[in-house]
Protein backbone atom coordinates (compact mmCIF):
# COMPACT_ATOMS: atom_id res chain seq x y z
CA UNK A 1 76.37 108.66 86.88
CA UNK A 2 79.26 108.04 88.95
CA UNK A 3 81.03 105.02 90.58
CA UNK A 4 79.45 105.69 93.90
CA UNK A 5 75.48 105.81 94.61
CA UNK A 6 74.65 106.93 97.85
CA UNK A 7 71.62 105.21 99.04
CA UNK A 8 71.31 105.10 103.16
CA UNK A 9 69.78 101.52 103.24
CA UNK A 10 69.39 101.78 106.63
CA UNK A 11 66.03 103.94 105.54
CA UNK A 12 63.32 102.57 103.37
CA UNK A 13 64.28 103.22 99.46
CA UNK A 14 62.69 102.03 96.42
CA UNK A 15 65.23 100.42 94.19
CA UNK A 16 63.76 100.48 90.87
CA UNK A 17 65.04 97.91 87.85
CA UNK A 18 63.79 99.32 85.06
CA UNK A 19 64.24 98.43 81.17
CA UNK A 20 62.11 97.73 77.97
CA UNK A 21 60.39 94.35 77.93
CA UNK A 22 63.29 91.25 77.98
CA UNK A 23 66.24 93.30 79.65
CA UNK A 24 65.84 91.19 82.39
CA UNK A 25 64.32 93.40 85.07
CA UNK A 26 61.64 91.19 87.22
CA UNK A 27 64.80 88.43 87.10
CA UNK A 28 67.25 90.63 88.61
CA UNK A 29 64.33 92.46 90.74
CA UNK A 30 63.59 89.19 92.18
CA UNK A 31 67.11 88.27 93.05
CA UNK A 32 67.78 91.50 94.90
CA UNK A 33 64.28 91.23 96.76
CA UNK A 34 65.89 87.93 98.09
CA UNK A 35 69.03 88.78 99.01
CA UNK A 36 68.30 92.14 100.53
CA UNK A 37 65.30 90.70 101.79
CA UNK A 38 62.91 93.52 100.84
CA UNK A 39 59.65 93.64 99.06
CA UNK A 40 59.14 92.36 95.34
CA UNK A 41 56.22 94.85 93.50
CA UNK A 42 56.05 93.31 90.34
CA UNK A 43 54.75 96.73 88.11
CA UNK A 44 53.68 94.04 85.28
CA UNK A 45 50.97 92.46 87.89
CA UNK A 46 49.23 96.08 88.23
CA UNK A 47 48.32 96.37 84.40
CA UNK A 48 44.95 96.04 83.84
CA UNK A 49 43.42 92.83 81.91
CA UNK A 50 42.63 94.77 78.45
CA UNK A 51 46.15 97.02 78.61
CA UNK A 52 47.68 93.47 79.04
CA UNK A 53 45.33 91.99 76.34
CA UNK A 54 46.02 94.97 73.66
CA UNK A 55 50.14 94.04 74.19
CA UNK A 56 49.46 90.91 73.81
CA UNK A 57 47.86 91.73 70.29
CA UNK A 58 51.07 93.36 69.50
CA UNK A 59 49.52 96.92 70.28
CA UNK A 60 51.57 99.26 71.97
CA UNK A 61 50.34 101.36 75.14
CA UNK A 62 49.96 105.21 74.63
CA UNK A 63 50.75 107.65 77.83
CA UNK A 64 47.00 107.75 78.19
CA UNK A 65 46.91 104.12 79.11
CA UNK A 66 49.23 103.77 81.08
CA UNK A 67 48.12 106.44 83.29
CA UNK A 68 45.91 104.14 85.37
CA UNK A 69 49.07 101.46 85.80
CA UNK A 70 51.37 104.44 87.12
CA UNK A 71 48.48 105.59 89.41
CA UNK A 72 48.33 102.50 90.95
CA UNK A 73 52.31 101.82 91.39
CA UNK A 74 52.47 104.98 92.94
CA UNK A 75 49.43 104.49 95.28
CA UNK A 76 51.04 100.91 96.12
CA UNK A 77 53.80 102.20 96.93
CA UNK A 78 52.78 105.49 98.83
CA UNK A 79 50.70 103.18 101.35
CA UNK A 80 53.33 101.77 103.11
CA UNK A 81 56.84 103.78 103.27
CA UNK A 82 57.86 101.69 106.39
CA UNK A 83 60.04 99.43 104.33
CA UNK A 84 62.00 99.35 101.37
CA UNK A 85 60.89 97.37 98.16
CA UNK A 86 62.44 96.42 94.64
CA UNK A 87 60.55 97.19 92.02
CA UNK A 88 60.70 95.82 88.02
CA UNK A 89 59.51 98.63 85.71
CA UNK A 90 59.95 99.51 82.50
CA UNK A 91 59.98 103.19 83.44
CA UNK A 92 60.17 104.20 79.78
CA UNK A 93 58.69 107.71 80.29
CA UNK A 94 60.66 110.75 82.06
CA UNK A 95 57.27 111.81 83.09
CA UNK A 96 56.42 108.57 84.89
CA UNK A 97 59.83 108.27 86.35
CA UNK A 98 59.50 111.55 88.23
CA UNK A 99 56.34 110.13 89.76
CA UNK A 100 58.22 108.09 91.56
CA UNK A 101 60.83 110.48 93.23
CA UNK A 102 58.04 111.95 94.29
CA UNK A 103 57.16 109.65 97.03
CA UNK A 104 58.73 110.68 99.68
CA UNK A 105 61.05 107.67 99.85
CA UNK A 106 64.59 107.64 98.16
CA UNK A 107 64.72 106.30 94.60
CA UNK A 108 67.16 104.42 92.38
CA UNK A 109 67.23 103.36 88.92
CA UNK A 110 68.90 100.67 87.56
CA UNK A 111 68.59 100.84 83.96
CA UNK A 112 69.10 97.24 82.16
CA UNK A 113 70.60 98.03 78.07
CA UNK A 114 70.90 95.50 75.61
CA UNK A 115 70.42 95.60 72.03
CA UNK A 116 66.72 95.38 70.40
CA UNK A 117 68.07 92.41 68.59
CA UNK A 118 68.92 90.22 72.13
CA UNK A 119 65.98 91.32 73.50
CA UNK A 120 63.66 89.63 70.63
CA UNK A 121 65.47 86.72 70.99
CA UNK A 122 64.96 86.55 74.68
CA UNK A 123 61.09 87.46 74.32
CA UNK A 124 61.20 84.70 71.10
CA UNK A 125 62.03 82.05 73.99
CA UNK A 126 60.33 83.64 77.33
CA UNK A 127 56.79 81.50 77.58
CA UNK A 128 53.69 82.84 79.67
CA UNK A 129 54.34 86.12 79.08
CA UNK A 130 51.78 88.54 77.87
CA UNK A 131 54.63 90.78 75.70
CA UNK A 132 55.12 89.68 72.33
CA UNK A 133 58.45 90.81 70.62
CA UNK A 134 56.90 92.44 68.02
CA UNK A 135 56.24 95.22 70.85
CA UNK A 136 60.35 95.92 71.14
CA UNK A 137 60.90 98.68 68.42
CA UNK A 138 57.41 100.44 70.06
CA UNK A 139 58.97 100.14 73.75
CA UNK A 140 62.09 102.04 72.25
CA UNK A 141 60.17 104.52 70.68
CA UNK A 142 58.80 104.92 74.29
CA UNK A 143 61.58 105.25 75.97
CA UNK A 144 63.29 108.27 76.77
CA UNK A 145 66.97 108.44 77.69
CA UNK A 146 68.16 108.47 81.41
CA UNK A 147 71.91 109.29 81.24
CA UNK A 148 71.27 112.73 82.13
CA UNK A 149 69.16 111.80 85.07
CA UNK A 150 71.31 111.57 88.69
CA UNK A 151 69.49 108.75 90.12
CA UNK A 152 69.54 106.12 86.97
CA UNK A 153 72.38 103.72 86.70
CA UNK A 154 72.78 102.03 83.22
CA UNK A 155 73.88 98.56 83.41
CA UNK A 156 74.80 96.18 80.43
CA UNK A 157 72.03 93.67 80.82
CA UNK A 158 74.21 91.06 78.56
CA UNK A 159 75.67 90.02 81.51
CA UNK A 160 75.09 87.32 83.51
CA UNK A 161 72.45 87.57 86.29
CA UNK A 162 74.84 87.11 89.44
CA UNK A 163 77.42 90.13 87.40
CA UNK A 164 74.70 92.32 87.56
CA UNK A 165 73.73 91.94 91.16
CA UNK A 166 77.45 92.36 92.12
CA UNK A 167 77.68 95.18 89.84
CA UNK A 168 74.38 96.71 91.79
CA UNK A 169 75.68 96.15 95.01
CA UNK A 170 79.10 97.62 94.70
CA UNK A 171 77.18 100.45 93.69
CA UNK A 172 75.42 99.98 96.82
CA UNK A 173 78.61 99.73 99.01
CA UNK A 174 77.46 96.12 99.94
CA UNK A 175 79.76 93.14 99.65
């Protein structure tokens, strides 16, 4: 991926902060929904009680399961393409991500990396959260790489919170 994304944010987008669990994605979503003042979708709050009840036992999703979650994102998110909305997702399947460019609304990626090891010692001190850490190695089994995709920028998710949101919005040409 380049230096420069080109995302017309005068037109509703979907800016999608993606990542396996503990990268940091629904903090930096959040942030971004706030200062850009657009919609929050949460992808975590459209899992169903027993897919979130099975991870919580330490027992990975298969493709089959979360068929019904990406369904439902992608319904959400077809109802209203009005306005623009940040969304935190792990987006750890090609498949799944393709859904989403096919919307109708322009799509980026920001993809949050760190190390398996960080990210179990984030989950190890995140409370009320249904993902155990156990579930890391699974999640990167899962995931499938994104540097050959156009639309995903990886981002060092070691960073601090307010580098990564300047780091997004220089790649949005905002200041």
């Amino acid at each position: 991926m380049t230096d420069s994304v080109l995302l017309d944010l005068s037109k509703p987008y979907v800016l999608i902060i993606m990542g396996v669990s503990g990268c940091g994605k629904s903090t930096i979503a959040n942030l971004l929904s706030q200062l850009l003042s657009i919609e929050l979708v949460e992808a975590d709050d459209f899992h169903s009680l027993e897919a979130k009840t099975q991870m919580a036992k330490g027992i990975p999703l298969t493709d089959e399961m979360r068929e019904p979650w990406i369904q439902g994102l992608v319904e959400y998110l077809s109802k209203n393409k009005q306005s623009s909305k940040v969304m935190a997702y792990s987006g750890l399947r090609r498949q799944h991500r393709a859904r989403f460019r096919h919307l109708g609304l322009p799509c980026l990626f920001i993809h949050l990396i760190a190390q398996p090891k960080e990210l179990a010692s984030r989950l190890e001190h995140r409370q009320n959260h249904f993902m155990p850490s156990s579930l890391i190695a699974s999640q990167f089994a899962a995931l499938e790489e994104t540097s050959a995709e156009s639309d995903v920028v990886e981002i060092d998710s070691t960073q601090s919170p307010q580098k990564i949101i300047l780091e997004i919005y220089n790649l949005l040409g905002l200041r």
